[in-house]
N, C-alpha and C. Protein backbone atom coordinates (compact mmCIF):
# COMPACT_ATOMS: atom_id res chain seq x y z
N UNK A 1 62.99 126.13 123.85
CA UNK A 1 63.87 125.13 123.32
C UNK A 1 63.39 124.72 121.95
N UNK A 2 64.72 124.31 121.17
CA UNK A 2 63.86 124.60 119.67
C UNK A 2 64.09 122.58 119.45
N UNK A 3 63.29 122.36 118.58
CA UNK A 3 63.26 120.94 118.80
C UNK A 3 64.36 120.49 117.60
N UNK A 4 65.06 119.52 117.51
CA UNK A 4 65.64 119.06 116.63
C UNK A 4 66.24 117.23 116.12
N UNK A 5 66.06 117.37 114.98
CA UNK A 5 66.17 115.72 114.12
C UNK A 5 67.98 115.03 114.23
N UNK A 6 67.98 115.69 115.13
CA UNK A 6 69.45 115.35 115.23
C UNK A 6 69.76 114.21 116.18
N UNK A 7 70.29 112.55 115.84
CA UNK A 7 70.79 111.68 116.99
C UNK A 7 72.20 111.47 116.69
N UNK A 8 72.46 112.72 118.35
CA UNK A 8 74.08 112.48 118.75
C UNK A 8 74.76 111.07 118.98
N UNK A 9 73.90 110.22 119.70
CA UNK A 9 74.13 109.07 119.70
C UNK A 9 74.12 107.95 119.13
N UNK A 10 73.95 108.28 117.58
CA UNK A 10 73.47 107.02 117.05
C UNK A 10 74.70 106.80 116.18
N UNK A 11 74.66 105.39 115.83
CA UNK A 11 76.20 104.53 115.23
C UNK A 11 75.72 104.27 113.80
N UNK A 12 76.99 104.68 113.43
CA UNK A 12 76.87 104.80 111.52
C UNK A 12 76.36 103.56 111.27
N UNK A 13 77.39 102.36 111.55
CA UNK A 13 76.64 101.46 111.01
C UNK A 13 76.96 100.35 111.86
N UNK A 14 76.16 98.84 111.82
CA UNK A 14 76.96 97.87 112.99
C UNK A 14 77.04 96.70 111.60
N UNK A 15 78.06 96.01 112.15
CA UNK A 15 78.57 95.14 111.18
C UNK A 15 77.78 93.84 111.68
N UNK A 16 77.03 92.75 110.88
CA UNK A 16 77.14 91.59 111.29
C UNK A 16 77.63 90.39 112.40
N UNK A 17 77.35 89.62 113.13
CA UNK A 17 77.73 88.96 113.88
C UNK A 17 78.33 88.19 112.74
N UNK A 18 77.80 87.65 111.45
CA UNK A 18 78.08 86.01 110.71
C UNK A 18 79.40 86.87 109.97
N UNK A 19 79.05 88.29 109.71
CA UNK A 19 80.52 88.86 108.36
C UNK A 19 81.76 89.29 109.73
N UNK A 20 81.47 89.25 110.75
CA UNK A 20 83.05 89.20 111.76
C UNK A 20 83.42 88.16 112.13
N UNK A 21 82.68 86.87 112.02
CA UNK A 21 83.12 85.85 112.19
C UNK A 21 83.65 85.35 111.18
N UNK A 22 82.79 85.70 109.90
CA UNK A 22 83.90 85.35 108.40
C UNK A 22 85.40 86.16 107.96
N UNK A 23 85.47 87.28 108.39
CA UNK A 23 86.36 87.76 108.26
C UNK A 23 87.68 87.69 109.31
N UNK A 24 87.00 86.93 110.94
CA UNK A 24 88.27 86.28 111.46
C UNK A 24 88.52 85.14 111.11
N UNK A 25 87.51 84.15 110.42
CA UNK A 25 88.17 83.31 109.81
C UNK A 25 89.33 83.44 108.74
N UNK A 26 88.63 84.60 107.65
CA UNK A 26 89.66 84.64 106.60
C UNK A 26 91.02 85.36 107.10
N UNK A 27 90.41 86.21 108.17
CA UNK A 27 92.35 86.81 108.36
C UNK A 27 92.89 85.33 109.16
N UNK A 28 92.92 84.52 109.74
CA UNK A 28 93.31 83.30 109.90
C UNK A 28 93.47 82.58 109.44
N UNK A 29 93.34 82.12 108.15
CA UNK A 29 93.66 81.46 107.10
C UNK A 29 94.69 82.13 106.22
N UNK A 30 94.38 83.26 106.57
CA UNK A 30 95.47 84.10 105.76
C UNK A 30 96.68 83.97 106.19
N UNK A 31 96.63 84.04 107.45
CA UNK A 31 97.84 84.24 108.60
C UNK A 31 98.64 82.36 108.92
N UNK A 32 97.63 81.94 108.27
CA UNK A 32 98.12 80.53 108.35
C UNK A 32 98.76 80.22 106.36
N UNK A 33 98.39 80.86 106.12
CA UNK A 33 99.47 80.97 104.39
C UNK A 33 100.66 81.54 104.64
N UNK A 34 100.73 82.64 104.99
CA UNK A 34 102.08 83.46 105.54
C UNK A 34 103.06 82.83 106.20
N UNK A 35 102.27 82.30 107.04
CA UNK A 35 103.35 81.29 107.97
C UNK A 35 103.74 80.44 106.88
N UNK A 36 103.08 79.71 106.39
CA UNK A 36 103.32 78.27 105.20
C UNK A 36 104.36 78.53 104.17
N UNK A 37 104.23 79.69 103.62
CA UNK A 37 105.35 80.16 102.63
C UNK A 37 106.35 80.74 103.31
N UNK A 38 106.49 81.09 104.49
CA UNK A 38 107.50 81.42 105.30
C UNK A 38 108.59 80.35 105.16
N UNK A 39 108.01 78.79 105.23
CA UNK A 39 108.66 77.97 105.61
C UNK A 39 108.94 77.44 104.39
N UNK A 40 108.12 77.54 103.28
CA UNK A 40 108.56 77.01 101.77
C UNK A 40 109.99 77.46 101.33
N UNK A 41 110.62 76.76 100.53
CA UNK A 41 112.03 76.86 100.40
C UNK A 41 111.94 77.06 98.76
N UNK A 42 111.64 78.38 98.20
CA UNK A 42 111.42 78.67 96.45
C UNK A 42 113.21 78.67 95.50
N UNK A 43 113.87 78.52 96.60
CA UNK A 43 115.56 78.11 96.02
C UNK A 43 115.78 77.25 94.75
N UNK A 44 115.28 76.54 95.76
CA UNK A 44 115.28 75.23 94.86
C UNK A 44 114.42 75.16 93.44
N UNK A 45 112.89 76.10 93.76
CA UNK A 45 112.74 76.44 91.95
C UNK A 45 112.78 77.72 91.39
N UNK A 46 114.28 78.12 91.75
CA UNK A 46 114.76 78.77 91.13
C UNK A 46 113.99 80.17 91.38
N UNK A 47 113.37 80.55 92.46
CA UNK A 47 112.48 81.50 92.50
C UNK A 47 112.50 82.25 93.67
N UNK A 48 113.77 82.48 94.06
CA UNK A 48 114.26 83.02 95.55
C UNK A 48 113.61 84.13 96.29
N UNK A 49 113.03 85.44 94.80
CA UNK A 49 112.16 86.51 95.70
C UNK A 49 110.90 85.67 95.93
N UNK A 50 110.43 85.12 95.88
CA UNK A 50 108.80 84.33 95.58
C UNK A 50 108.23 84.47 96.88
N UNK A 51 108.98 84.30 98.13
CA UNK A 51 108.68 84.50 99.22
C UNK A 51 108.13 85.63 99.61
N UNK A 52 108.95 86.24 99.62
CA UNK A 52 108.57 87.92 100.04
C UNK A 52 107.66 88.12 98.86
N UNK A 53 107.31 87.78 98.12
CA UNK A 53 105.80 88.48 97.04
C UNK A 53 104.89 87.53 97.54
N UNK A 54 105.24 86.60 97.87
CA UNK A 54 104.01 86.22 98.05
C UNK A 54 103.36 86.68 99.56
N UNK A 55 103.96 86.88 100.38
CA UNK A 55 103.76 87.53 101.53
C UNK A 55 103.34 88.72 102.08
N UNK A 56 103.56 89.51 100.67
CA UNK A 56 103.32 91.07 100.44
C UNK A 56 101.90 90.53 99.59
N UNK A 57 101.80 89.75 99.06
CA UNK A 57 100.53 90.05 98.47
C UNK A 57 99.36 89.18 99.26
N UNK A 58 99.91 88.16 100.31
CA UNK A 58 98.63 87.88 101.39
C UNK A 58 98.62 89.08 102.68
N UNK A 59 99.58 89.82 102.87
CA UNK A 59 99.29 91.24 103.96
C UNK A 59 98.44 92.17 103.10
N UNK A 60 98.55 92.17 101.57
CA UNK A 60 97.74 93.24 100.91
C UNK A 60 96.17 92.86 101.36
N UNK A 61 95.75 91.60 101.16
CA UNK A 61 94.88 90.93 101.25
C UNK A 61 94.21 91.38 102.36
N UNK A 62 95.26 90.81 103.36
CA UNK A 62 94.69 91.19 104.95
C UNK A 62 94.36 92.42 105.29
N UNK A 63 94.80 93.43 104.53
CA UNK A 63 95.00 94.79 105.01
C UNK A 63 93.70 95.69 104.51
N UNK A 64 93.49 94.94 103.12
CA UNK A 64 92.34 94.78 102.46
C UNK A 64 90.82 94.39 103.24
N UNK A 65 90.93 93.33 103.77
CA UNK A 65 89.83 93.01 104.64
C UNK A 65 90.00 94.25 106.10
N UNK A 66 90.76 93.90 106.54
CA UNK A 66 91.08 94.82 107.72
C UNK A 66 89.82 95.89 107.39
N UNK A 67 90.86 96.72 106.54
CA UNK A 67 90.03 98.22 105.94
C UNK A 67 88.76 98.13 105.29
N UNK A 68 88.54 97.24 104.47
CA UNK A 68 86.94 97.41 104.24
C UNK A 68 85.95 96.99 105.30
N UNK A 69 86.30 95.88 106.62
CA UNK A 69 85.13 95.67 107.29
C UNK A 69 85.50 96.53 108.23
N UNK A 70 86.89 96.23 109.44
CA UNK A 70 86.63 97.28 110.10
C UNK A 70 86.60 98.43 110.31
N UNK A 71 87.45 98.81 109.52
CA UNK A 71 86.85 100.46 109.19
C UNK A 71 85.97 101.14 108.62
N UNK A 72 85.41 99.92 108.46
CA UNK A 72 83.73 100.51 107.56
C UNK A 72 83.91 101.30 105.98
N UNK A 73 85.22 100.81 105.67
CA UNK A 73 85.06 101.65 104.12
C UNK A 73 84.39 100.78 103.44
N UNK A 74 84.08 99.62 103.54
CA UNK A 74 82.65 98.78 102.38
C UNK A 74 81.60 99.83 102.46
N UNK A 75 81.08 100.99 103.28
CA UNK A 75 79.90 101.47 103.93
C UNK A 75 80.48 102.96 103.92
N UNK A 76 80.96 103.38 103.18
CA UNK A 76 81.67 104.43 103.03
C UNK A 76 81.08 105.28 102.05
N UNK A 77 81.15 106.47 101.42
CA UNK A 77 81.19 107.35 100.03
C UNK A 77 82.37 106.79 99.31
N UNK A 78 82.39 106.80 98.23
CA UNK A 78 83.25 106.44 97.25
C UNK A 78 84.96 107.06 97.71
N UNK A 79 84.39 108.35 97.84
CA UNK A 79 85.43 109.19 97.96
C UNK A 79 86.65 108.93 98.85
N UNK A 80 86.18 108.75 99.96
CA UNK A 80 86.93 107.98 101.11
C UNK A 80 87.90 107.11 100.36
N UNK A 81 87.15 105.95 100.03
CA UNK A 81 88.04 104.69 99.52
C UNK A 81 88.59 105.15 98.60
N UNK A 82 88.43 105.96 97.54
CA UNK A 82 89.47 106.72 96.94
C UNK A 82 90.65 107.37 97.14
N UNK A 83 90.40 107.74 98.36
CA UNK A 83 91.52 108.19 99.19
C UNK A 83 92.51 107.83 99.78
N UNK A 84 91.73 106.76 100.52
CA UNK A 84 92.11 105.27 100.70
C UNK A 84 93.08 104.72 99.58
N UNK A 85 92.70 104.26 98.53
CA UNK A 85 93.44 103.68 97.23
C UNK A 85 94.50 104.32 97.38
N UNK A 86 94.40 105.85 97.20
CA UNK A 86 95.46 106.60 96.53
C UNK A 86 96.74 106.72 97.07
N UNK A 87 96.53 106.84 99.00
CA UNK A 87 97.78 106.78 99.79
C UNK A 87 98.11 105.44 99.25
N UNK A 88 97.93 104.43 98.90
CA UNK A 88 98.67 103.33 98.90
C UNK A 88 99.39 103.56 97.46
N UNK A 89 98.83 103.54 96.16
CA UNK A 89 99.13 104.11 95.12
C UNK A 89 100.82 104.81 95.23
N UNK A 90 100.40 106.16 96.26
CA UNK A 90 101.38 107.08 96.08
C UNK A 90 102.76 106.36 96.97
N UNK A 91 102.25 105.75 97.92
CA UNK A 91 103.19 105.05 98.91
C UNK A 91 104.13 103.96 97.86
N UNK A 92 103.43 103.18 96.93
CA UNK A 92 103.91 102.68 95.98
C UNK A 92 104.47 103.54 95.13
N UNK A 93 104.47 104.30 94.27
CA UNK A 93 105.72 105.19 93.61
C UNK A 93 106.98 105.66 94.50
N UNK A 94 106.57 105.85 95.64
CA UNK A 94 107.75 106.32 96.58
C UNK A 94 108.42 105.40 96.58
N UNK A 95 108.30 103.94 96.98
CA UNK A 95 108.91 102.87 97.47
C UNK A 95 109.52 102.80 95.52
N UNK A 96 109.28 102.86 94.21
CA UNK A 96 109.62 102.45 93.71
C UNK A 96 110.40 103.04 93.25
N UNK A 97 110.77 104.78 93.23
CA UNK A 97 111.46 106.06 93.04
C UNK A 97 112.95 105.07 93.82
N UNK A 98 112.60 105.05 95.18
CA UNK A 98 113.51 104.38 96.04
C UNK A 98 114.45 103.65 95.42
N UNK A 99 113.37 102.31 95.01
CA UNK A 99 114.24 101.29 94.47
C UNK A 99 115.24 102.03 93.22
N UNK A 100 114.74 102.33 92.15
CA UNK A 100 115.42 102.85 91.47
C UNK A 100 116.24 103.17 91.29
N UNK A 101 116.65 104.13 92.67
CA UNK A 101 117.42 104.79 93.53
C UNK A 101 119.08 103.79 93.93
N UNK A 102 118.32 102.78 94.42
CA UNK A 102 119.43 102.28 94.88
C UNK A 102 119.83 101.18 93.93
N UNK A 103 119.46 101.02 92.87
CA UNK A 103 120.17 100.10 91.91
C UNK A 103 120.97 100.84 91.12
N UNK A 104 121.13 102.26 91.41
CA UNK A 104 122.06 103.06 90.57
C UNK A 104 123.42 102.84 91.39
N UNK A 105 123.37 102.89 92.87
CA UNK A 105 124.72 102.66 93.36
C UNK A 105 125.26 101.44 93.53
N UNK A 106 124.80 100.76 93.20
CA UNK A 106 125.20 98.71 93.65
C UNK A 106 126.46 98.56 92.81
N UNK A 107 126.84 99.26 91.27
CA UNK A 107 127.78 98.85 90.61
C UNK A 107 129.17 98.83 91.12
N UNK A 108 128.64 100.45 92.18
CA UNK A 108 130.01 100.93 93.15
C UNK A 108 130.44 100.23 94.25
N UNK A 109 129.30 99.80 94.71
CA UNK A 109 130.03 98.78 96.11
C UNK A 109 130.86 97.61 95.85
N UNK A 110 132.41 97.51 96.30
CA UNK A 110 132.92 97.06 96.34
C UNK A 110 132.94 95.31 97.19
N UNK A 111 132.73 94.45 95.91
CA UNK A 111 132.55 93.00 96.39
C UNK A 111 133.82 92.91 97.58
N UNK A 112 133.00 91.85 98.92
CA UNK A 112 134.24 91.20 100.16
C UNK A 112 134.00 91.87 100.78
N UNK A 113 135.21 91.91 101.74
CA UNK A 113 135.46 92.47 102.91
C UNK A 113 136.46 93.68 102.69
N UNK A 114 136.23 95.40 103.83
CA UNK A 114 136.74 95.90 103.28
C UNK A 114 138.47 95.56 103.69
N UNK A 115 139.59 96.33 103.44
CA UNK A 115 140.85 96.03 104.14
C UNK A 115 141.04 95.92 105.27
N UNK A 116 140.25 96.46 106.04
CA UNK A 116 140.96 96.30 107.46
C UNK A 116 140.09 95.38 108.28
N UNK A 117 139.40 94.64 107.81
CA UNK A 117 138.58 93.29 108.36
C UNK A 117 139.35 92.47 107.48
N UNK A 118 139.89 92.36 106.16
CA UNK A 118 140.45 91.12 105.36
C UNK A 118 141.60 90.97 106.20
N UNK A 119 142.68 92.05 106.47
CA UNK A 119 144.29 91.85 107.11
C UNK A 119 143.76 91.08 108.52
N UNK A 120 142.74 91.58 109.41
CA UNK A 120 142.19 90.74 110.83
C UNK A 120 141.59 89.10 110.80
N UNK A 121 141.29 88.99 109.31
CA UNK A 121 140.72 87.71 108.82
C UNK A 121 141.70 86.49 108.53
N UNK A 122 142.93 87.75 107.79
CA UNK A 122 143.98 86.48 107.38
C UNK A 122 144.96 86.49 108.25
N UNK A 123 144.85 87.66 109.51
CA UNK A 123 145.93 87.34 110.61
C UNK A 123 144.88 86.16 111.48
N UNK A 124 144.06 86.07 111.62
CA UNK A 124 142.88 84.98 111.93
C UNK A 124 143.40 83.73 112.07
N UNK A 125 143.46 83.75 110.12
CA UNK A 125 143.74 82.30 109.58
C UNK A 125 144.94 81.59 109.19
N UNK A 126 145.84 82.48 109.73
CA UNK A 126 147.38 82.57 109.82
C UNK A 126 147.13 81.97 111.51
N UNK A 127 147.06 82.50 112.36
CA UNK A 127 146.97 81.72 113.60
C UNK A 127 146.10 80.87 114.08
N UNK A 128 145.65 80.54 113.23
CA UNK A 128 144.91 78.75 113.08
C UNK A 128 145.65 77.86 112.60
N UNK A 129 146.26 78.56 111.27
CA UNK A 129 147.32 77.61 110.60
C UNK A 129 148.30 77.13 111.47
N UNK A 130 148.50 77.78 112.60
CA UNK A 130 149.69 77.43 112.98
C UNK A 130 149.51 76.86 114.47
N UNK A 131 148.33 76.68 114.55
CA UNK A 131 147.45 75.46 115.81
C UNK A 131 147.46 76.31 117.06
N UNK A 132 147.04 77.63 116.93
CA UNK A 132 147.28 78.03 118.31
C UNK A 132 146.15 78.40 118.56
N UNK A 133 145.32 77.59 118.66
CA UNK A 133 144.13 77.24 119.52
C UNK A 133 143.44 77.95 120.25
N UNK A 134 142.50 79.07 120.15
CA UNK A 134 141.84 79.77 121.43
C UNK A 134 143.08 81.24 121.66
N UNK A 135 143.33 81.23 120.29
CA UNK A 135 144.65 82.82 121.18
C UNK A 135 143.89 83.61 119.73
N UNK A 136 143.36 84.68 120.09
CA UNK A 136 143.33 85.50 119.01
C UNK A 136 143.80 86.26 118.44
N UNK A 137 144.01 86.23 117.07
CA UNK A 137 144.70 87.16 116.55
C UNK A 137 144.77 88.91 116.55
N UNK A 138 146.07 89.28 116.67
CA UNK A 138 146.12 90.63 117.46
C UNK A 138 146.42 91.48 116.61
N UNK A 139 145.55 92.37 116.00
CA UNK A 139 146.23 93.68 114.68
C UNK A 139 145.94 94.69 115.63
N UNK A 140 147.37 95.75 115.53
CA UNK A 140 147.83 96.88 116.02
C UNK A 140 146.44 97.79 115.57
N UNK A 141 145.51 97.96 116.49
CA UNK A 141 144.60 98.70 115.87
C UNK A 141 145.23 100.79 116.17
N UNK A 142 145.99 101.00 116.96
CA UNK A 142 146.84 102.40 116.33
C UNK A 142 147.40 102.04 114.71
N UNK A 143 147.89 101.16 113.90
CA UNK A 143 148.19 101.44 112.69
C UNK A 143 147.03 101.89 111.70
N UNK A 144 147.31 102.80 110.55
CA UNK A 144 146.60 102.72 109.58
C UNK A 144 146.89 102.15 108.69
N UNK A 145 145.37 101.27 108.62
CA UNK A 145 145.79 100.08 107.59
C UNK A 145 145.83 100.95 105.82
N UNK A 146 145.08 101.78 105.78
CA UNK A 146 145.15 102.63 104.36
C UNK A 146 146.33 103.24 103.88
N UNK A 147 147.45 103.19 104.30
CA UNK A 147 148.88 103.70 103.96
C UNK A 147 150.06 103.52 104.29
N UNK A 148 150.86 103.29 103.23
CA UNK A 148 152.25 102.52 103.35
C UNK A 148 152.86 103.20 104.51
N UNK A 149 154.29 102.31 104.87
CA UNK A 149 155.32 102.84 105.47
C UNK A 149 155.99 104.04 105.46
N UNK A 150 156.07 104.58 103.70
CA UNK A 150 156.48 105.39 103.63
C UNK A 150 155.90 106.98 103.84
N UNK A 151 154.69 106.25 104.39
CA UNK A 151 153.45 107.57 104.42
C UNK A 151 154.33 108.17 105.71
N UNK A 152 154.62 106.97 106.72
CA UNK A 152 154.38 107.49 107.91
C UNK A 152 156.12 107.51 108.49
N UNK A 153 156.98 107.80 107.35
CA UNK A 153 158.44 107.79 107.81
C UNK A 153 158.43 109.34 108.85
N UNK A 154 160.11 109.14 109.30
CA UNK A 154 160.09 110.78 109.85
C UNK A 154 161.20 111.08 108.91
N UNK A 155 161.99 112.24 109.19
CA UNK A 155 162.96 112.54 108.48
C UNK A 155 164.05 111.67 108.43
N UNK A 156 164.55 111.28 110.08
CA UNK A 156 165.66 110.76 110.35
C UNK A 156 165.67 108.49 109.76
N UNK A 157 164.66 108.89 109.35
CA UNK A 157 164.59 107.69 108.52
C UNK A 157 165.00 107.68 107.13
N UNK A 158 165.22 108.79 106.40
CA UNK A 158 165.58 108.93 104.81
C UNK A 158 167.04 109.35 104.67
């Protein structure tokens, strides 16, 4: 048997008792901001996305701690956390290719409701107008609402 310096059993590294207790503090404090701006109302100064950034940037935070203590990338080769960085990096150009993406079609979508929810809306509010209480309004859903009468004549009609 040949002898060897090798321990199968031994653990890369062990983390602190005082740095896991600091770091469930801070993801709890964190998680208690999230909630807090959840409930903040940024309308009113004029700052309506403010919410969602600010929320994205206390999960960065968290996600941040997450990954450097418990996954041991503080205790890592460089390289790793490089790696690390970079999926997020690249995950960020994707998401922003995206966006891009869809601010090209917004000009096309047509503001409201389309036609055949507006005619069900104002047969709606046509039989409200006229106090009938609890009866709902009834559109011929066999018609097509996209084309005149004359689409759908037969012969013996002309």
């Amino acid at each position: 048997m040949s002898s060897s310096n090798h321990e199968h059993g031994a653990v890369g590294h062990i983390v602190p008792i005082k740095m896991l207790v600091g770091t469930c503090f801070a993801l709890l404090i964190l998680t208690v901001v999230t909630v807090w701006v959840a409930k903040l109302d940024f309308v009113e100064l004029q700052l309506s996305e403010m919410n969602i950034l600010v929320a994205m940037g206390v999960a960065v935070v968290k996600c941040t701690i997450v990954g450097l203590i418990f996954m041991h990338l503080r205790w890592e080769r460089s390289f790793i956390g490089f790696v690390f960085v970079g999926s997020f990096l690249f995950v960020g150009v994707f998401i922003g290719f995206a966006l891009l993406d869809s601010a090209e079609y917004q000009p096309s979508i047509i503001p409201g409701d389309s036609p055949q929810i507006q005619l069900k809306l104002d047969a709606l509010e046509a039989a409200q107008a006229t106090g009938e209480h609890g009866v709902t309004a009834h559109v011929d859903p066999s018609a097509d609402h996209g084309s005149s009468d004359a689409d759908h004549a037969t012969p013996a009609d002309h």
